[in-house]
Protein backbone atom coordinates (compact mmCIF):
# COMPACT_ATOMS: atom_id res chain seq x y z
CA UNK A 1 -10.82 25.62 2.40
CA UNK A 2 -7.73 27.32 4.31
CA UNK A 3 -8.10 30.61 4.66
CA UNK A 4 -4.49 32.05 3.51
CA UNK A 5 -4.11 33.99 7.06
CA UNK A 6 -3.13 30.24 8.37
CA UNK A 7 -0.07 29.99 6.29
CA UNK A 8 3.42 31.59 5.20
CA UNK A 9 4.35 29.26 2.20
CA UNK A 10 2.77 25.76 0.91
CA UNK A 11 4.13 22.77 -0.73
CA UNK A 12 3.67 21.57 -4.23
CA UNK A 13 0.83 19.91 -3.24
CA UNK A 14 -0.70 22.92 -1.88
CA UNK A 15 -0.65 22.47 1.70
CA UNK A 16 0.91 24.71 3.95
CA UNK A 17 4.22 24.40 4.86
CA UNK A 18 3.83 25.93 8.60
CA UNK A 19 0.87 25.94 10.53
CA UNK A 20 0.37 29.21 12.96
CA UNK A 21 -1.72 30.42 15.71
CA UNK A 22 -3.22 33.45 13.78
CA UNK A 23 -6.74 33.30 12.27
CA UNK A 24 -7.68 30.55 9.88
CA UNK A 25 -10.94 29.21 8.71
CA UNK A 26 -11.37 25.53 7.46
CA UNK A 27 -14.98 24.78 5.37
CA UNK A 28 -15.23 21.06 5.67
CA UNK A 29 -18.37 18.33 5.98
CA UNK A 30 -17.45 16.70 9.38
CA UNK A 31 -14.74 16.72 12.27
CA UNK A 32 -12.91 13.54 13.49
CA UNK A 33 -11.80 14.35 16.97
CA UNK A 34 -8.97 12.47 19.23
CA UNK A 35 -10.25 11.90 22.49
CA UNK A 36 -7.08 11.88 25.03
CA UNK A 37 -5.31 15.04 25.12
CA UNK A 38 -7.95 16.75 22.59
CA UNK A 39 -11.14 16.64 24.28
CA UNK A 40 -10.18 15.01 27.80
CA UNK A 41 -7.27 14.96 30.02
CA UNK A 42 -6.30 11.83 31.09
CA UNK A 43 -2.53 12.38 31.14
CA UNK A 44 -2.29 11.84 35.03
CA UNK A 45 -4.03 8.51 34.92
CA UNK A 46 -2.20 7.33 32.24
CA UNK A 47 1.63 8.01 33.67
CA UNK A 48 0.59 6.53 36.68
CA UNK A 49 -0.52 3.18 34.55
CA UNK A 50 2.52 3.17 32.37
CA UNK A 51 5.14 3.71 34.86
CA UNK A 52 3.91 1.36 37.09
CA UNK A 53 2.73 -1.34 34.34
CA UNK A 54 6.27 -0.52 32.50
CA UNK A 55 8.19 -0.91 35.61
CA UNK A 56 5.96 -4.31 37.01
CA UNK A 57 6.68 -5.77 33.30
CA UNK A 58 10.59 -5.27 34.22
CA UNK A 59 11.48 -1.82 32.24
CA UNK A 60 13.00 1.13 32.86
CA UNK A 61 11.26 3.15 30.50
CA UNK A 62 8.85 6.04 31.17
CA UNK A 63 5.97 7.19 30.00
CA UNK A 64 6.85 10.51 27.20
CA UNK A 65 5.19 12.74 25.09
CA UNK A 66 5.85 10.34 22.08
CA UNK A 67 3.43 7.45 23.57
CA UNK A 68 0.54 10.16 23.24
CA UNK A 69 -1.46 8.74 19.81
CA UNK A 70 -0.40 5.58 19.26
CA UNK A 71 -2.19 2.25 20.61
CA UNK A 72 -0.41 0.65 23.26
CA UNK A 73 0.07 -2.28 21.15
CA UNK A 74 2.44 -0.42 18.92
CA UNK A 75 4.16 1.05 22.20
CA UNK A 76 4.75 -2.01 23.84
CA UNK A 77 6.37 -3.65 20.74
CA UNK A 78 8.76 -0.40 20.37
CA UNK A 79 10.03 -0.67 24.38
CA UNK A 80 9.84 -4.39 23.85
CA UNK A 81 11.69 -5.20 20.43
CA UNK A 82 12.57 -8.96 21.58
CA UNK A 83 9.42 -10.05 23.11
CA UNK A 84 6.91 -12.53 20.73
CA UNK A 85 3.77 -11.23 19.46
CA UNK A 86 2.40 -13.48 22.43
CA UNK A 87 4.48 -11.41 25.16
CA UNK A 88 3.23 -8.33 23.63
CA UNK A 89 -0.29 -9.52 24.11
CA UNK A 90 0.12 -10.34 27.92
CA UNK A 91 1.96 -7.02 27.72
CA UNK A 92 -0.93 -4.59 26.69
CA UNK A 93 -3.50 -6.78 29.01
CA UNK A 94 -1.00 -6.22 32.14
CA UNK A 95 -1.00 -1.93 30.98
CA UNK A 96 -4.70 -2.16 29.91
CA UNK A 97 -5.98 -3.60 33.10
CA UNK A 98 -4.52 -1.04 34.75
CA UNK A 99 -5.59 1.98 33.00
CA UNK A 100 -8.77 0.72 33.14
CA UNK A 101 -8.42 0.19 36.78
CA UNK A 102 -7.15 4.27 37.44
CA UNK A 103 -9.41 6.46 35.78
CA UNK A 104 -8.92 9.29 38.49
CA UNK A 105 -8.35 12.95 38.05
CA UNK A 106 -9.55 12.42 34.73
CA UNK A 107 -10.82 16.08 33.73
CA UNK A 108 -12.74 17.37 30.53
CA UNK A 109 -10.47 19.95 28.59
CA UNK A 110 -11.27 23.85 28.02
CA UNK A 111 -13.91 23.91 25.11
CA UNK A 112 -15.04 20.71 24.56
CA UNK A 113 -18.36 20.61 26.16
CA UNK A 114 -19.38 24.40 23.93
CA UNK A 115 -17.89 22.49 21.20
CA UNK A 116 -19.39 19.20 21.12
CA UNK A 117 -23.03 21.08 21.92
CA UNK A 118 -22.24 23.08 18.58
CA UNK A 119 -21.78 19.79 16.59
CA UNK A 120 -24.75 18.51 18.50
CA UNK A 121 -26.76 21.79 17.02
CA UNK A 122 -24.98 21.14 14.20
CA UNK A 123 -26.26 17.87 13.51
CA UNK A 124 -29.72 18.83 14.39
CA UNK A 125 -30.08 21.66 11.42
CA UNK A 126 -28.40 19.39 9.09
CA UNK A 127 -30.17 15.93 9.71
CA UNK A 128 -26.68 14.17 9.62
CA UNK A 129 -23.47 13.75 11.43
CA UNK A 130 -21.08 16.15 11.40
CA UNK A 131 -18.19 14.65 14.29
CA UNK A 132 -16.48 11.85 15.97
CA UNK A 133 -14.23 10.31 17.75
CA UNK A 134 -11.07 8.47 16.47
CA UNK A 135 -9.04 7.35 19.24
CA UNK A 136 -6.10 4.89 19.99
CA UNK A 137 -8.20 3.28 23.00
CA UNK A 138 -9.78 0.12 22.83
CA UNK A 139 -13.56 0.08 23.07
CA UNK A 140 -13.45 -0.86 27.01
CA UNK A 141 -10.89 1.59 27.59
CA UNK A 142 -12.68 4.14 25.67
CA UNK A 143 -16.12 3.62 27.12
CA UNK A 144 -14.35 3.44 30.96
CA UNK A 145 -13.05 7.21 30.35
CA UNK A 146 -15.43 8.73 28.53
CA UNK A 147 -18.27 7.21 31.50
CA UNK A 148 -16.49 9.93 33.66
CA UNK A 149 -17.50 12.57 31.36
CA UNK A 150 -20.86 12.64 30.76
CA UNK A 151 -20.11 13.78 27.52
CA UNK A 152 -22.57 12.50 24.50
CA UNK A 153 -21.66 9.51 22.19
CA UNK A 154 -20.67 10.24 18.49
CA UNK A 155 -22.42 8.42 16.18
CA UNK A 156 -19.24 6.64 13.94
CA UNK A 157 -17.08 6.15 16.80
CA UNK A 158 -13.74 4.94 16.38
CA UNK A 159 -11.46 2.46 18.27
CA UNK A 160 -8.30 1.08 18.49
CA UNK A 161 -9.59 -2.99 17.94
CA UNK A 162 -11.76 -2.22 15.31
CA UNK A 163 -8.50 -1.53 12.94
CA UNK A 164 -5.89 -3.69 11.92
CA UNK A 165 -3.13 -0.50 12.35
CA UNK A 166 -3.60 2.26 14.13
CA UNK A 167 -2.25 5.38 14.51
CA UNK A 168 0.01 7.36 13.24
CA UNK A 169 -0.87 4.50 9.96
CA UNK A 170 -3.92 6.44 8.44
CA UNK A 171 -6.40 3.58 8.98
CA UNK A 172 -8.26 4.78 12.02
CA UNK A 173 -9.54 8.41 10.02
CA UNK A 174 -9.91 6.44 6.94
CA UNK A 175 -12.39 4.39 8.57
CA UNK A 176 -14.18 7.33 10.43
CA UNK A 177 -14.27 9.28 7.12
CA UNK A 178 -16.10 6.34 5.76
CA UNK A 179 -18.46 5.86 8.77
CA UNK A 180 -19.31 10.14 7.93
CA UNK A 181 -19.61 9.19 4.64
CA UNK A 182 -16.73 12.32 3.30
CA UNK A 183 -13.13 12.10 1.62
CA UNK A 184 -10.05 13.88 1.79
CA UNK A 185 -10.28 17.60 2.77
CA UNK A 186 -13.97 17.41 3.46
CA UNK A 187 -12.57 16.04 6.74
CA UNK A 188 -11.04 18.01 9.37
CA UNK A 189 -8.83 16.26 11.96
CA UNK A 190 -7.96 17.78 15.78
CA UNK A 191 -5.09 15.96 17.58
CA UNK A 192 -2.64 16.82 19.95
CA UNK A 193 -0.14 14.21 18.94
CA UNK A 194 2.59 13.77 16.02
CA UNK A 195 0.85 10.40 15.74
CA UNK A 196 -2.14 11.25 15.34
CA UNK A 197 -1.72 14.54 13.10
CA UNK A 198 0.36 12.20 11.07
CA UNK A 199 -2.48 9.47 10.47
CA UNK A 200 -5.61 12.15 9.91
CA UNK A 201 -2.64 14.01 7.38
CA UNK A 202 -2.23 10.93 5.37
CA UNK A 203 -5.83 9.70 5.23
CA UNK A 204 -5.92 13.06 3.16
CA UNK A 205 -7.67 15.53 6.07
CA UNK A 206 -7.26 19.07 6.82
CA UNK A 207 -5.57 18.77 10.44
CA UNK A 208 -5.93 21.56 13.75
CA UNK A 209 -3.62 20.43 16.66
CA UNK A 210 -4.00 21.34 19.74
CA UNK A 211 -0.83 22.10 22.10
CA UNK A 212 -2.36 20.29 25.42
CA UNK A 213 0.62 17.31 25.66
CA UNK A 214 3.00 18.75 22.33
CA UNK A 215 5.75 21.41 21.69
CA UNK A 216 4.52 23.66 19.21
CA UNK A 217 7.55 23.41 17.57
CA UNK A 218 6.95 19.99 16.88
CA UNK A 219 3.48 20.25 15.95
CA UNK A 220 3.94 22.70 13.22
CA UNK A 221 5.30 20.92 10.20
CA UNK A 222 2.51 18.55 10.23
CA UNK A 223 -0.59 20.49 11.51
CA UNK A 224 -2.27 22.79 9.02
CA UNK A 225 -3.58 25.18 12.15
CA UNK A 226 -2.34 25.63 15.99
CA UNK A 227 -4.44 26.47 18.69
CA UNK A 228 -3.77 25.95 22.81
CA UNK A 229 -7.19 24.22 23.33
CA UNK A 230 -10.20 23.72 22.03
CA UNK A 231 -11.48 26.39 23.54
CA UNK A 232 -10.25 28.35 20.89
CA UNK A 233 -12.03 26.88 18.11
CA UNK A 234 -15.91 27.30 17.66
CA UNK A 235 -17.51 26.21 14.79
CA UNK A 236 -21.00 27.09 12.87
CA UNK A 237 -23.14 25.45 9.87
CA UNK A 238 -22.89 27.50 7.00
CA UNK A 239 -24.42 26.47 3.54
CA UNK A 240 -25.02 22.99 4.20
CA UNK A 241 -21.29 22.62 5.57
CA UNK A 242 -18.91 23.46 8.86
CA UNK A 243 -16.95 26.30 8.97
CA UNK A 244 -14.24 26.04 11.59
CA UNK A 245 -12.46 28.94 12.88
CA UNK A 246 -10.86 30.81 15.64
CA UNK A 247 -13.21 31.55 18.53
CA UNK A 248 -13.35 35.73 19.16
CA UNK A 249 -12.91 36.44 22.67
């Protein structure tokens, strides 16, 4: 459920046109949650990795705003159109190694940890889970940031290697819809990345971006709801289900 404050016009099939920052409430069954740039900063880290990786593997390219979301696989092949599949794979080991090597600086984001500790109550009252994690890390990568957090594991957790395309294909919330056992718009999505808004969109979820490493601008044809961070969301069990809304201050 969208509550109609979220939206100026919708499209014939009924989703909202333009997201905005006003009040909105989404009642879903479980939230699928992007880890770098929703929950956790890692930004620093992962220029420093890319430009130097990028630079060592004889590019000129930069890391941008449109690498956020998508698994480095997918990156490497668009800065490196000529190289073989084999290239690419020597490629994202060269970049991985180092991001796994540089995990400094990496900070947890405004409202995650009251967030995660409401799913966590969440999941409690309801005997099930209610969130996850769908990221474009790989498992190692994954486990190496979130070790800095101290956050808690989500049962369902979702990877890069376990799916044969990631994002912005819808594969990666597919699967974590499936691992939560819900469908379509009992899922919400949070993302702060065209990608990633784009995959949780067509894998048929409700979608709240965040503006943490994306224009606003460019988030709001695809997002159904805008916040700045997640510390601006809180959500609460009602009826069985989650009902997701702006956090009163």
């Amino acid at each position: 459920m969208i509550d109609s404050s979220t939206v100026t016009s919708a499209d014939s099939a009924g989703r909202p046109a333009a997201a905005s920052q006003d009040a909105f409430s989404f009642t879903v069954d479980a939230l699928l949650i992007d880890m770098d740039g929703t929950l956790v900063d890692s930004t620093p880290a992962v220029v420093r990795a890319w430009n130097q990786g990028l630079a060592e593997l004889g590019s000129d390219r930069t890391f941008t705003h449109d690498f956020h979301g998508v698994p480095a696989r997918q990156s490497l092949r668009r800065v490196f159109p000529e190289r073989s599949e084999e290239e690419i794979d020597a490629a994202f080991e060269h970049i991985e190694a180092r991001e796994l090597a540089d995990v400094d600086g990496i900070e947890i984001l405004p409202g995650t940890e009251r967030l995660l500790a409401e799913l966590d109550e969440i999941e409690r009252e309801l005997g099930r889970p209610v969130w996850t994690i769908v990221t474009s890390c790989t498992r190692r990568l994954f486990e190496t940031r979130w070790a800095t957090t101290g956050l808690p594991h989500p049962d369902g957790l979702v990877t890069a290697d376990q799916v044969e395309r990631g994002k912005p294909d819808p594969a990666p919330y597919l699967l974590g819809m499936r691992r939560l056992g819900v469908a379509g718009e009992q899922a919400l999505v949070l993302e702060d990345s065209l990608g990633g808004l784009a995959s949780g969109r067509d894998a048929g979820a409700l979608t709240l971006a965040v503006t943490t490493t994306t224009p606003r601008e460019s988030l709001a044809p695809v997002a159904d709801a805008i916040v700045g961070t997640l510390d601006d969301v809180t959500v609460r069990a009602v009826d069985g289900r989650l009902e997701v809304t702006r956090r009163a201050r």
